[in-house]
Structure formats: C-alpha cells, structure tokens
N, C-alpha and C. Protein backbone atom coordinates (compact mmCIF):
# COMPACT_ATOMS: atom_id res chain seq x y z
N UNK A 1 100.04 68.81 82.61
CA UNK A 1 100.42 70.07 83.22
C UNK A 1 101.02 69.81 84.60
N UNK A 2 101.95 70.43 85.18
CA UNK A 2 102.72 70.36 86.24
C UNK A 2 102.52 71.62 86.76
N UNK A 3 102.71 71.77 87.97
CA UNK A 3 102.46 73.43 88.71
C UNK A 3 103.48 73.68 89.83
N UNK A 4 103.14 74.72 90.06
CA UNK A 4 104.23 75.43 91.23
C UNK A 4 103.38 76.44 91.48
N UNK A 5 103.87 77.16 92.43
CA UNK A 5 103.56 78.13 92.97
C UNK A 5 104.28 79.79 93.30
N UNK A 6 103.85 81.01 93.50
CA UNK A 6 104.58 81.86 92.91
C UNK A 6 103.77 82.70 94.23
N UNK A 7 104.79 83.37 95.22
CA UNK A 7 104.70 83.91 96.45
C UNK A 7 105.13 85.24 96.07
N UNK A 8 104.74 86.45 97.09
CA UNK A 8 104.89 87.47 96.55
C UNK A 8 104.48 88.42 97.68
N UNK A 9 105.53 89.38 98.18
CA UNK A 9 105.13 89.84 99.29
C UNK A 9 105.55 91.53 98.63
N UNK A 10 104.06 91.88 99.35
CA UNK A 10 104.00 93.82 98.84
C UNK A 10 103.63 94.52 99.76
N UNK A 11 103.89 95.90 99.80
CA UNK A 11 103.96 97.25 100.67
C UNK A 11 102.90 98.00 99.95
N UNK A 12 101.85 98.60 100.24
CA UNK A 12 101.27 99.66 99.77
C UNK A 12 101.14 100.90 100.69
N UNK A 13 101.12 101.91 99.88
CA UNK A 13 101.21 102.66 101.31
C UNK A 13 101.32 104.69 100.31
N UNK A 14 101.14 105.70 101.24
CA UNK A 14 101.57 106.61 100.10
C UNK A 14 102.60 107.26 100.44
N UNK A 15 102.75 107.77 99.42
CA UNK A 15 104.27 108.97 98.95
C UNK A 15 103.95 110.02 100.02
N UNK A 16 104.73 110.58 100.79
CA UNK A 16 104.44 111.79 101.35
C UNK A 16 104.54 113.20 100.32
N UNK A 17 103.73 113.72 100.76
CA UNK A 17 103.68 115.14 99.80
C UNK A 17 103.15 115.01 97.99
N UNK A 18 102.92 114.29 98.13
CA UNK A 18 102.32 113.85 96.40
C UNK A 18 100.47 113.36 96.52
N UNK A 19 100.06 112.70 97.75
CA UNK A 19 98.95 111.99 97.76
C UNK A 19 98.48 111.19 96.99
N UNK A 20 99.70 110.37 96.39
CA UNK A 20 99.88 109.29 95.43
C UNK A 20 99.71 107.89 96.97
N UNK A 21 99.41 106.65 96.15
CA UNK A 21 99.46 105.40 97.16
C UNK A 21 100.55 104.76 95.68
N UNK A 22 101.74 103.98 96.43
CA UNK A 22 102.69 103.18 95.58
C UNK A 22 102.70 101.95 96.44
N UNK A 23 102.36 100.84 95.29
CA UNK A 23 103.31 99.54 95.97
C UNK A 23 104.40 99.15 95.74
N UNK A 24 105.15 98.34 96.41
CA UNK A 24 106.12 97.85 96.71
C UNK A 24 106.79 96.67 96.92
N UNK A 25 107.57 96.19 95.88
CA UNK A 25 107.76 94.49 96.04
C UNK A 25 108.52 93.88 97.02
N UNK A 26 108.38 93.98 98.31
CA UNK A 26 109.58 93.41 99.08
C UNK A 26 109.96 91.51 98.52
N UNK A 27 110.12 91.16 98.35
CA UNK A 27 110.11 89.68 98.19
C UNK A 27 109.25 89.12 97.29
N UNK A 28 109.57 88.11 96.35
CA UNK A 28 109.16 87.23 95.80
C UNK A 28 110.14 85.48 95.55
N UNK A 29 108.86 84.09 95.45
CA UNK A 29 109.38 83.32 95.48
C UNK A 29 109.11 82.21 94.90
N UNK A 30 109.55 81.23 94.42
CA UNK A 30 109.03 80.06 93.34
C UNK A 30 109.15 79.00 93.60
N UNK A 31 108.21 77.87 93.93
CA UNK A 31 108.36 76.74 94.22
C UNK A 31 107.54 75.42 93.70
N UNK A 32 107.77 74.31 93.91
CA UNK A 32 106.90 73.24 93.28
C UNK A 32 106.12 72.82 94.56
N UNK A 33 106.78 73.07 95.70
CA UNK A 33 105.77 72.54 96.80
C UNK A 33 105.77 73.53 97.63
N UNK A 34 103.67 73.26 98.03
CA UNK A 34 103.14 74.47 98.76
C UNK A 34 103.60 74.60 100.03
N UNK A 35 104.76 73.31 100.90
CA UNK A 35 105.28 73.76 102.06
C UNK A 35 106.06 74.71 102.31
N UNK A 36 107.02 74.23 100.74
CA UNK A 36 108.43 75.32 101.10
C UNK A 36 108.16 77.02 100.99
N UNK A 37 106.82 76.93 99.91
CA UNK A 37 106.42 78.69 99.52
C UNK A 37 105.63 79.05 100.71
N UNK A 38 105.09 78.21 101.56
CA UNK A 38 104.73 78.85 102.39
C UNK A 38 105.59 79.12 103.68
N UNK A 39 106.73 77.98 103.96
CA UNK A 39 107.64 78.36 104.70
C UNK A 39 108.53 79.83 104.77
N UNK A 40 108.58 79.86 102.87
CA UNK A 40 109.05 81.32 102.87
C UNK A 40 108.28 82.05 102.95
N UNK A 41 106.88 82.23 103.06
CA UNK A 41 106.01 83.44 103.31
C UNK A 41 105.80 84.15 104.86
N UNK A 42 106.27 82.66 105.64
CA UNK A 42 106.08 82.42 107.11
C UNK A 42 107.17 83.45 107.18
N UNK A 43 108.73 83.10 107.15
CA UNK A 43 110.04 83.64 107.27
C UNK A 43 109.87 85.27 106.75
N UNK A 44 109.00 85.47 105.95
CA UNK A 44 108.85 87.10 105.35
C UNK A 44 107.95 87.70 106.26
N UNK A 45 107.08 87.10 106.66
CA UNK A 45 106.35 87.81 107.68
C UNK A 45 106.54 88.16 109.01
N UNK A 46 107.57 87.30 109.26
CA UNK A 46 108.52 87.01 110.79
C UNK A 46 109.26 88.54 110.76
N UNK A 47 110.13 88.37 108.96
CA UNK A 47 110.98 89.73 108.95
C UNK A 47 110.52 90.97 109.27
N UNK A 48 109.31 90.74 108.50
CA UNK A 48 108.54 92.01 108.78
C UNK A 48 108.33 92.53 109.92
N UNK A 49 107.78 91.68 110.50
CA UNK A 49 106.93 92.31 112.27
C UNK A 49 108.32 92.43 113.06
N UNK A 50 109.47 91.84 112.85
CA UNK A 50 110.28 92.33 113.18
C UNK A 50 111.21 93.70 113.10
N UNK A 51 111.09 94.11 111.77
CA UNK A 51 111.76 95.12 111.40
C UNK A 51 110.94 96.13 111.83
N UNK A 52 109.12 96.13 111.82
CA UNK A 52 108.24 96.98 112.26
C UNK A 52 108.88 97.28 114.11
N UNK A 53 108.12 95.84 115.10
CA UNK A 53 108.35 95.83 115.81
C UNK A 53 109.11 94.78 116.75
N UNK A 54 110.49 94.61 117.33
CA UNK A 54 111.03 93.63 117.44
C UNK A 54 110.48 92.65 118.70
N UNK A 55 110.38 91.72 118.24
CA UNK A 55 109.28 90.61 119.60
C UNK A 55 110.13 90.90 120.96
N UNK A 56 109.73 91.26 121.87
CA UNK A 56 110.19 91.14 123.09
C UNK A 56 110.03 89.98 123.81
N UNK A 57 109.46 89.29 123.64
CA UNK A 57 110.02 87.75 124.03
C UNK A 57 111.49 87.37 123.58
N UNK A 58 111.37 87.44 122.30
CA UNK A 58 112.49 86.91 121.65
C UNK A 58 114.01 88.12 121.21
N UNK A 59 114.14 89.10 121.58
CA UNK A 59 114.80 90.28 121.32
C UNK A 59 115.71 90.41 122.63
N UNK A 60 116.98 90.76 122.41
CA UNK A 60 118.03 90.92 123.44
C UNK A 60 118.36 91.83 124.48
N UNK A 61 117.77 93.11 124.04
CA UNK A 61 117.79 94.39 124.67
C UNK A 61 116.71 94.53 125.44
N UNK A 62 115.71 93.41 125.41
CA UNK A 62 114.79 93.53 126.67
C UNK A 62 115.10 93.08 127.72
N UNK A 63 115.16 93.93 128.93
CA UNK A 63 115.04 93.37 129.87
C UNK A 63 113.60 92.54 131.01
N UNK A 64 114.10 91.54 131.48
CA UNK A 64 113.01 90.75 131.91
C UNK A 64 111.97 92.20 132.77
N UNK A 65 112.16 93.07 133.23
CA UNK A 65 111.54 94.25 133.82
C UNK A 65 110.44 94.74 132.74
N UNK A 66 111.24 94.71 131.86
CA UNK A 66 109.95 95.27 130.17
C UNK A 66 109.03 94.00 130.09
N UNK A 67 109.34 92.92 130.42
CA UNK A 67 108.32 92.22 129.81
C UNK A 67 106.88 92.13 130.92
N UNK A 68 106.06 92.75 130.62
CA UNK A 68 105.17 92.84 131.94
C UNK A 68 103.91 92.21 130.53
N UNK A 69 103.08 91.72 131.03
CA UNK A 69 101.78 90.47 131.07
C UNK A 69 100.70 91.46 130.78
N UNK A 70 100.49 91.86 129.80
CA UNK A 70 99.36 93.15 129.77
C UNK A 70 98.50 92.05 128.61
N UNK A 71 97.27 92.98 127.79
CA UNK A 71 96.63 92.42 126.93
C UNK A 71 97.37 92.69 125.69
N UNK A 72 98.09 92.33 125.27
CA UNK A 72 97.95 92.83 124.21
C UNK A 72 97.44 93.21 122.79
N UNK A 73 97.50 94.94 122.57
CA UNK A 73 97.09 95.71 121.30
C UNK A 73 97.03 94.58 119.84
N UNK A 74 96.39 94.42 119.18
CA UNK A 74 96.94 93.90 118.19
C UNK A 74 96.92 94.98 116.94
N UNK A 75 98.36 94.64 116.62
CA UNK A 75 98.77 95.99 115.44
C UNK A 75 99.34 94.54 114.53
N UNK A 76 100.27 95.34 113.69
CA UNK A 76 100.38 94.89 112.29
C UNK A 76 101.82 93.68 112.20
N UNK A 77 102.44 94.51 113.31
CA UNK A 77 103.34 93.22 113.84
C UNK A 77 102.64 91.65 114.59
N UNK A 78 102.30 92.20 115.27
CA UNK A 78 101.66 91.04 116.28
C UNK A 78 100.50 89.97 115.00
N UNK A 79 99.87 90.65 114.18
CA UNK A 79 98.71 89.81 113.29
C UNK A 79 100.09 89.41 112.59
N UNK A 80 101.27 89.85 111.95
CA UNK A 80 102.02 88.89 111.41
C UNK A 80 102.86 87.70 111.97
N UNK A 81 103.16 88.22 113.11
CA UNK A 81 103.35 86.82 113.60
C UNK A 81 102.41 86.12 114.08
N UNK A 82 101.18 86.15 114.90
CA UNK A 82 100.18 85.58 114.92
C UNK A 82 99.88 84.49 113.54
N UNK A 83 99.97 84.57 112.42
CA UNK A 83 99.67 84.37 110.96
C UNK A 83 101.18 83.30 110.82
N UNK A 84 101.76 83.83 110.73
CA UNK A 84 102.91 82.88 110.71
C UNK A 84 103.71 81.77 112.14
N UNK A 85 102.89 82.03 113.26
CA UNK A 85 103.24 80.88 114.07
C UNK A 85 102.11 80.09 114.34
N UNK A 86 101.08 80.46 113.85
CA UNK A 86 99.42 79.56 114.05
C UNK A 86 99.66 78.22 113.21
N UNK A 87 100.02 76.85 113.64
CA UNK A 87 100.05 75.69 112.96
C UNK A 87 98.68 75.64 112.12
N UNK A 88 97.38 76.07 113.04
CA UNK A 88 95.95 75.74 112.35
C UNK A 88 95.85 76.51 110.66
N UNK A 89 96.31 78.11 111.19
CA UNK A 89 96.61 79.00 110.10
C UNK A 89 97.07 78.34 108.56
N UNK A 90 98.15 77.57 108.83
CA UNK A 90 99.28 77.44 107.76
C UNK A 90 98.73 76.08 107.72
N UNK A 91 97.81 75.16 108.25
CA UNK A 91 97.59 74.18 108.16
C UNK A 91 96.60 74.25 106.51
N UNK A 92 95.44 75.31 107.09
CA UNK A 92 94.49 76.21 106.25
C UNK A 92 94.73 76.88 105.22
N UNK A 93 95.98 77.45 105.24
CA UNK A 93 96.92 77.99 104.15
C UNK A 93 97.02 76.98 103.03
N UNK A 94 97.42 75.78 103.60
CA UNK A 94 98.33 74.91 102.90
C UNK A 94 97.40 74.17 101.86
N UNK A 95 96.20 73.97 102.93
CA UNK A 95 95.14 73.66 101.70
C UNK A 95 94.58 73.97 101.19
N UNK A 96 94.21 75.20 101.17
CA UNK A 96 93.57 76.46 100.20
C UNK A 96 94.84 76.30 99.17
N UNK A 97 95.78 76.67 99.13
CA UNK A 97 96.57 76.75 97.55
C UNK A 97 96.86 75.21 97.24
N UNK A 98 96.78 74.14 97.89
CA UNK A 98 96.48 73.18 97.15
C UNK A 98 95.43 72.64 96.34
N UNK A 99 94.28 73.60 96.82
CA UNK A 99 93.08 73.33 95.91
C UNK A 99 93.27 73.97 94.73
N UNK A 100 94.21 75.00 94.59
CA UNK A 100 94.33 75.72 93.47
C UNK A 100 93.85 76.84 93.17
N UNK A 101 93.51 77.73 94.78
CA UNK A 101 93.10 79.10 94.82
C UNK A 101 94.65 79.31 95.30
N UNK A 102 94.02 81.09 94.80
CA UNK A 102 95.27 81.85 95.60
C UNK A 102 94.68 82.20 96.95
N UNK A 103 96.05 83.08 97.62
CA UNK A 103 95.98 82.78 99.30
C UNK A 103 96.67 84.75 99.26
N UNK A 104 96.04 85.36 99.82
CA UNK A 104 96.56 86.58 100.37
C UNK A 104 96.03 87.03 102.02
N UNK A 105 97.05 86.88 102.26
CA UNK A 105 96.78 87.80 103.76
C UNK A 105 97.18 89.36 103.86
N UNK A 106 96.68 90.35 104.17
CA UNK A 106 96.39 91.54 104.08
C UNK A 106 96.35 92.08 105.52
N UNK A 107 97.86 93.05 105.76
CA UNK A 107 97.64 93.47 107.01
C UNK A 107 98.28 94.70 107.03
N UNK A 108 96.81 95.48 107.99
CA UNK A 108 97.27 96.66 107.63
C UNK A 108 97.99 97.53 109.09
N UNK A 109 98.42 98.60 108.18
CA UNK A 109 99.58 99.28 109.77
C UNK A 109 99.22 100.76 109.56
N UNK A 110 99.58 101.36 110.56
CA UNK A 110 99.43 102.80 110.41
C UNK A 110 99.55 103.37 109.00
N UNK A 111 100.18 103.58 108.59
CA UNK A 111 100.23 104.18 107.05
C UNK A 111 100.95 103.10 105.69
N UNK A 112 100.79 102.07 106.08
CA UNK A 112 101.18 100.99 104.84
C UNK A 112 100.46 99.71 105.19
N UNK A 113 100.02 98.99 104.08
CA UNK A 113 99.57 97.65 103.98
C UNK A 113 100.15 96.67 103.90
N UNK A 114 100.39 95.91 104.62
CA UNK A 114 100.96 94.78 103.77
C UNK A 114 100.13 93.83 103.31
N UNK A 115 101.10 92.74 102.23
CA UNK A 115 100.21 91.68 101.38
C UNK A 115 101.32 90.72 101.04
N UNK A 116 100.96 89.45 101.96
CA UNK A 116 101.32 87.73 101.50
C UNK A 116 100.52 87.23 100.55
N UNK A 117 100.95 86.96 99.62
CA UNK A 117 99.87 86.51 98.04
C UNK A 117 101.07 85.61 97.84
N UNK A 118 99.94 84.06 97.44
CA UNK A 118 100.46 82.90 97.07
C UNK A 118 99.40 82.72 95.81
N UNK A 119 100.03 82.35 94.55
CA UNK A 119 99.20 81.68 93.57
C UNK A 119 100.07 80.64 92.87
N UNK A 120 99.14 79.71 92.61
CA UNK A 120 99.23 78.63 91.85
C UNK A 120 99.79 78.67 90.66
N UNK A 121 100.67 78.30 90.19
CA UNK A 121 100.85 78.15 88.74
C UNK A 121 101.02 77.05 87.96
N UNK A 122 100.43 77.12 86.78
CA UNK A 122 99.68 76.25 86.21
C UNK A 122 100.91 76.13 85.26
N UNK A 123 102.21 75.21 84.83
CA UNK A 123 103.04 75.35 83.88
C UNK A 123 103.09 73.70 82.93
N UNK A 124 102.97 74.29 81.70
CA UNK A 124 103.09 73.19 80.72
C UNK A 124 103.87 72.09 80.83
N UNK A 125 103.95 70.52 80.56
CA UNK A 125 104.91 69.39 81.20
C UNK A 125 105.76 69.22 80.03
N UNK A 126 106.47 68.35 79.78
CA UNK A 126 107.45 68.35 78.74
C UNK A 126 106.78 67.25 77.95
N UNK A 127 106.92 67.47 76.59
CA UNK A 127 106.67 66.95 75.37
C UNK A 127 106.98 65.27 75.65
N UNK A 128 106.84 64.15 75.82
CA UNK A 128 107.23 63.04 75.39
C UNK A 128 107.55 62.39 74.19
N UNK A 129 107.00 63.01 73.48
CA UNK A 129 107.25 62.59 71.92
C UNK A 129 108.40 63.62 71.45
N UNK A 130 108.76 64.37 71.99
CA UNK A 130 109.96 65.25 71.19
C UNK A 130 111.22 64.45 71.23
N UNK A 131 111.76 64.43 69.99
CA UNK A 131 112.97 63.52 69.57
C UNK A 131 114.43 64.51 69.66
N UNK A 132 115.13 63.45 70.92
CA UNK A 132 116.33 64.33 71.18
C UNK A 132 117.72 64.21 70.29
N UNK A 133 118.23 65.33 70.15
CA UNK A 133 118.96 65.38 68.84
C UNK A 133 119.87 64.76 69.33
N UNK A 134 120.64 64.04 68.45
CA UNK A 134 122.08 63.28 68.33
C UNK A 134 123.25 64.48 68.59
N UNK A 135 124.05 63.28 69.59
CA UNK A 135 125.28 64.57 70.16
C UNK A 135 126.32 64.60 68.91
N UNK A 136 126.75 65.89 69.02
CA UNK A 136 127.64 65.69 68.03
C UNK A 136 128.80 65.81 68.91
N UNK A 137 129.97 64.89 68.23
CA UNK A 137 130.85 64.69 68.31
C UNK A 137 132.16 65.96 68.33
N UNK A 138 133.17 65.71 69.44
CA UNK A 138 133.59 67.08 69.36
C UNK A 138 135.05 66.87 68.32
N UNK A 139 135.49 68.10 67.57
CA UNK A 139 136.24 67.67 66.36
C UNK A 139 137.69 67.57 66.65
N UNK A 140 138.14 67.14 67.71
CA UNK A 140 139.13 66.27 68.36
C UNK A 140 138.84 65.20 69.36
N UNK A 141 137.82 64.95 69.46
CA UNK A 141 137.23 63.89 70.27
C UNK A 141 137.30 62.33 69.56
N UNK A 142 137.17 61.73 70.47
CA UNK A 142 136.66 60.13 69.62
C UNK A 142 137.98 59.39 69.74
N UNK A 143 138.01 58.61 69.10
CA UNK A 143 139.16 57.41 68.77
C UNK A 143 140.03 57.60 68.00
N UNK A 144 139.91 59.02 66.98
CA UNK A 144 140.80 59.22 66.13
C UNK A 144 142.24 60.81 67.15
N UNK A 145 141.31 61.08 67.92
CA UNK A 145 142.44 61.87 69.15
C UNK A 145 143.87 61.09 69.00
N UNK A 146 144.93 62.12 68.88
CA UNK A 146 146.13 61.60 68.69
C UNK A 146 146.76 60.60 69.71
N UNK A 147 145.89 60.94 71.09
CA UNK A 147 146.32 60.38 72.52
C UNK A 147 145.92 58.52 72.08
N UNK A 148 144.61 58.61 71.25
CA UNK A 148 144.38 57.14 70.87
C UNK A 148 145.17 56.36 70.02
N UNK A 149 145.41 57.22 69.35
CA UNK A 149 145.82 56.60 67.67
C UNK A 149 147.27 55.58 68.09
N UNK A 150 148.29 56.44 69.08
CA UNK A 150 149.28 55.87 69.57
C UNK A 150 149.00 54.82 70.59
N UNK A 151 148.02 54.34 71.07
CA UNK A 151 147.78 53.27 71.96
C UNK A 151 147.26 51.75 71.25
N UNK A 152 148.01 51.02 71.91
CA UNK A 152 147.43 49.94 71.19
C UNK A 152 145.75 49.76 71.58
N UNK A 153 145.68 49.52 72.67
CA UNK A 153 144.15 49.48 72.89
C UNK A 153 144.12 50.22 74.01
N UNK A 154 143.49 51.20 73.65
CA UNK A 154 142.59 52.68 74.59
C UNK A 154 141.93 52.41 75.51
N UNK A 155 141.21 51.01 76.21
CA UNK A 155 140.45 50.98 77.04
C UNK A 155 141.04 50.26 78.10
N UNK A 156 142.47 49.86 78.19
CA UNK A 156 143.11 49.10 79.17
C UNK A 156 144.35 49.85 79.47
C-alpha cells in the first residue's frame, strides 16, 4: 500500500433568514508528501485571515501611524495565522499525519467556522505480477513503410 494525503478546507456557518447552518468547500488538495499538503494548508489559511482581516504588518494601506503596539484580541484571523506561521505548530502537524491520524484545526469567527482537515490516504500499490500487453504495431509503421522499402538500409 502506498499513501497520500487529502487536505480540505471548509466554511460552516448559517443561511440568513432560513436558520439552516451550510458548509462550504473553499479548497481542496492531494499529495504524496505531508510537507507539500501542509504547505498548502499553511497558504489557505494565510488566504483566509487575509481576506477576513488584512495583516497590518504586512498590508500597504497601513500607515506606520496605524500600527500602534497594543495586546492583541485574538479573533479568527490572527489564530490563523498564528497556526500557519508557528514552525513548532506545523512541526506537530507534520507528525501527527505522519502517524496516520487526521489533523483538523477548527477556527471559529463571528458567524462562520472554519476547518483545515488533513487525512491520510491509504491507496492500493501496483500489481507486480500484472503482465504488460504487447504494443501493437501501427498499420503503416515498421520496415514495411514505403519511406523504408525504397532505402537500401534504413538505419544509416
């Protein structure tokens, strides 16, 4: 058996005026190694807290005047990047789905949830004993092609 892994990022949250809760697939992703699926889980969570709230460290329209040294709140942006720039985090990440659990981080925001879910997948290896069929020949191909027939010898 050979494996990979299968990333998967969701929205829950409800419908206004219905009092229904719907999720939501923002992203999904497939890989054989748990760095790269988690690299993309890192990069989805970055998007996120961005699109929520844009980092003012790193954002253009701030001016150095906005950036004032307070405590900061932690909301749903900040735990996602927190989560995705923590080396220890993703260190911890990395070996939890290498043991062969799944991995969800769960963060919630004013009126929607989000959810990073990594699982393992377990996929069948290829047969060794399966016998590969003989190519067939294409029905102008070969040595009998008219381009051959006129050559004295075809390989010089």
């Amino acid at each position: 058996m050979t494996g990979s892994y299968w990333a998967e990022v969701r929205a829950e949250g409800p419908v206004y005026g219905t009092g229904e809760t719907v999720q939501h697939v923002l992203g999904t992703a497939q890989s054989i190694s748990p760095v790269l699926v988690l690299r993309w889980l890192r990069g989805e969570a970055l998007r996120i807290a961005d699109r929520l709230d844009p980092d003012p460290q790193r954002s253009a329209w701030v001016q150095p005047t906005m950036r004032v040294t307070t405590v900061p709140v932690r909301d749903c942006p900040a735990e996602l990047r927190v989560w995705a720039t923590d080396p220890d985090e993703q260190r911890e990440a990395r070996d939890h789905i290498k043991g062969g659990h799944p991995l969800f981080v769960t963060v919630p925001d004013a009126d929607c949830t989000y959810t990073l879910s990594v699982w393992p997948v377990r996929l069948p290896a290829d047969e060794p004993d399966q016998v590969t069929p003989e190519p067939i020949p294409h029905r102008i191909g070969g040595l009998s092609h008219p381009l051959y027939v006129l050559a004295a010898d075809p390989w010089t």
